[in-house]
N, C-alpha and C. Protein backbone atom coordinates (compact mmCIF):
# COMPACT_ATOMS: atom_id res chain seq x y z
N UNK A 1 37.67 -20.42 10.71
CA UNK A 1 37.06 -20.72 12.02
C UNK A 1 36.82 -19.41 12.78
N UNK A 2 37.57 -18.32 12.85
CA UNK A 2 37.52 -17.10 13.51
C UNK A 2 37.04 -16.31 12.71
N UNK A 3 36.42 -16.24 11.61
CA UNK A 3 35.12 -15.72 10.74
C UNK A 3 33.87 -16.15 11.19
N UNK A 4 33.71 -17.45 11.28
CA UNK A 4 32.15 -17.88 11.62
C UNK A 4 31.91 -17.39 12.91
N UNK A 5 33.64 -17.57 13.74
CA UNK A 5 32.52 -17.11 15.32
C UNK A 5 32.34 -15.84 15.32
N UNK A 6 32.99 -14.90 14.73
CA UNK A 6 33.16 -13.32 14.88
C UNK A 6 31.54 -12.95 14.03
N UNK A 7 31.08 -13.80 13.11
CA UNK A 7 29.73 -13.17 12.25
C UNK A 7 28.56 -13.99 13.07
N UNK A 8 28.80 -14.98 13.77
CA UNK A 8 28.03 -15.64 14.35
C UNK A 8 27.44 -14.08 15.77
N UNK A 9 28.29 -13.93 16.68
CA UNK A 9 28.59 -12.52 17.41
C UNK A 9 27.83 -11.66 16.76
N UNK A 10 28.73 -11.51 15.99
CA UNK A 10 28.41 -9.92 15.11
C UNK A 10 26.91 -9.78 14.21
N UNK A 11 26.56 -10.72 13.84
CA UNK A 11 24.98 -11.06 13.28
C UNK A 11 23.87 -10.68 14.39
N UNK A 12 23.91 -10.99 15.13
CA UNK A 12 22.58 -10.76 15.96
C UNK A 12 23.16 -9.10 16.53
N UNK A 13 24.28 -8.66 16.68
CA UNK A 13 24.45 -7.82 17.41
C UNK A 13 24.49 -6.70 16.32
N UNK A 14 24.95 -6.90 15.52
CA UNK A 14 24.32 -5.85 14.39
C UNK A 14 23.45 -5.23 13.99
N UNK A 15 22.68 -6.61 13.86
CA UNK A 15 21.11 -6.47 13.18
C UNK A 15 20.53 -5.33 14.86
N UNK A 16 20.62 -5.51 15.74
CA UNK A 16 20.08 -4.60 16.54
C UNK A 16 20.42 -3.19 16.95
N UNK A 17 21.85 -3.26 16.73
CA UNK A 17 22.81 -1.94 16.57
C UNK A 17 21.99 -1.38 15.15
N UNK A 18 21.92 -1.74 14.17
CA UNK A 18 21.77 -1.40 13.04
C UNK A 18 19.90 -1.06 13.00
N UNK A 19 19.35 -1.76 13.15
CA UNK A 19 18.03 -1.32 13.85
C UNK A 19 17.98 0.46 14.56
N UNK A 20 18.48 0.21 15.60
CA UNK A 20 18.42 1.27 16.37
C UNK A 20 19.32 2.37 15.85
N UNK A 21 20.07 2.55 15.17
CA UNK A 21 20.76 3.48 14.49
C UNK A 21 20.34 4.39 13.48
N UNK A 22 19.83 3.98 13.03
CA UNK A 22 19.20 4.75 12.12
C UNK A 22 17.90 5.51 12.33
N UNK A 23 17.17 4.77 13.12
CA UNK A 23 16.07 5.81 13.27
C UNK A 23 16.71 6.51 14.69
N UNK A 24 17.56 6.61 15.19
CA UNK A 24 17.99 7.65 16.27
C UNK A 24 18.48 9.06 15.22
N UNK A 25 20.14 8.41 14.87
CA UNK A 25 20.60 9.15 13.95
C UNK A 25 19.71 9.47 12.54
N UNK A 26 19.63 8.75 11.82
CA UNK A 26 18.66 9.31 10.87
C UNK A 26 17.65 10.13 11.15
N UNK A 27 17.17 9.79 12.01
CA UNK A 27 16.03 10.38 12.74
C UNK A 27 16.56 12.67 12.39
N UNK A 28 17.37 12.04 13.51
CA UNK A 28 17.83 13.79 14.02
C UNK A 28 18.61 13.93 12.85
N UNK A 29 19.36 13.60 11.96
CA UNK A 29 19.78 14.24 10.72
C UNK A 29 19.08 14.87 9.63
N UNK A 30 18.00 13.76 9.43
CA UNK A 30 16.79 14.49 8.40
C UNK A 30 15.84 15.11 8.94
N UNK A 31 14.95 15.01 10.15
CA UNK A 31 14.54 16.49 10.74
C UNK A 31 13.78 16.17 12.02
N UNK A 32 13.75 17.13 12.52
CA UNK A 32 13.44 17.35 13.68
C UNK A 32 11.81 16.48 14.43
N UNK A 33 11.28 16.78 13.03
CA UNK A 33 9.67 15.93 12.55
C UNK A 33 9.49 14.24 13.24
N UNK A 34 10.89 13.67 12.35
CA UNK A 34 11.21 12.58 11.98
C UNK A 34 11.46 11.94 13.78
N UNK A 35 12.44 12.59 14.46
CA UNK A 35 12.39 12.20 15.83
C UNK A 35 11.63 12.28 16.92
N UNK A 36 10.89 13.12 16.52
CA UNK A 36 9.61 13.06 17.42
C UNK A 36 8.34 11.88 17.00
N UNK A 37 8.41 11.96 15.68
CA UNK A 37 7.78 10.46 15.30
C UNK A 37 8.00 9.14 16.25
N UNK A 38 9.56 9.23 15.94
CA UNK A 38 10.03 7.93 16.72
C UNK A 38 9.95 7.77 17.98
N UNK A 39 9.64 8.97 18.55
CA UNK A 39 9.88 8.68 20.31
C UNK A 39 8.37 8.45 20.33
N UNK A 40 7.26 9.09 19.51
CA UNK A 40 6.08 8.15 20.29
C UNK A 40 5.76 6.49 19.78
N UNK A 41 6.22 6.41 18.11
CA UNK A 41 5.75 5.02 17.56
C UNK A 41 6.84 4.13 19.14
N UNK A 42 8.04 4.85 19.32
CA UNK A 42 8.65 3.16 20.09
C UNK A 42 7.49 3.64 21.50
């Protein structure tokens, strides 16, 4: 019962954490190029 509600939570809030994570961080880890991409596509 305290699995479903914790992934129920954690599912939508992930998927958007997880979204946005990577092209921030990824972004600025692989290069400098890559984050300036992202700030005009968003």
């Amino acid at each position: 019962m305290t699995l479903t509600t914790q992934s129920n939570i954690q599912s939508p809030v992930s998927e958007t954490i997880e979204q946005e994570k990577p092209i921030f961080i990824g972004g600025l880890q692989r290069s400098g190029t890559y984050t300036r991409k992202s700030n005009y596509g968003v």
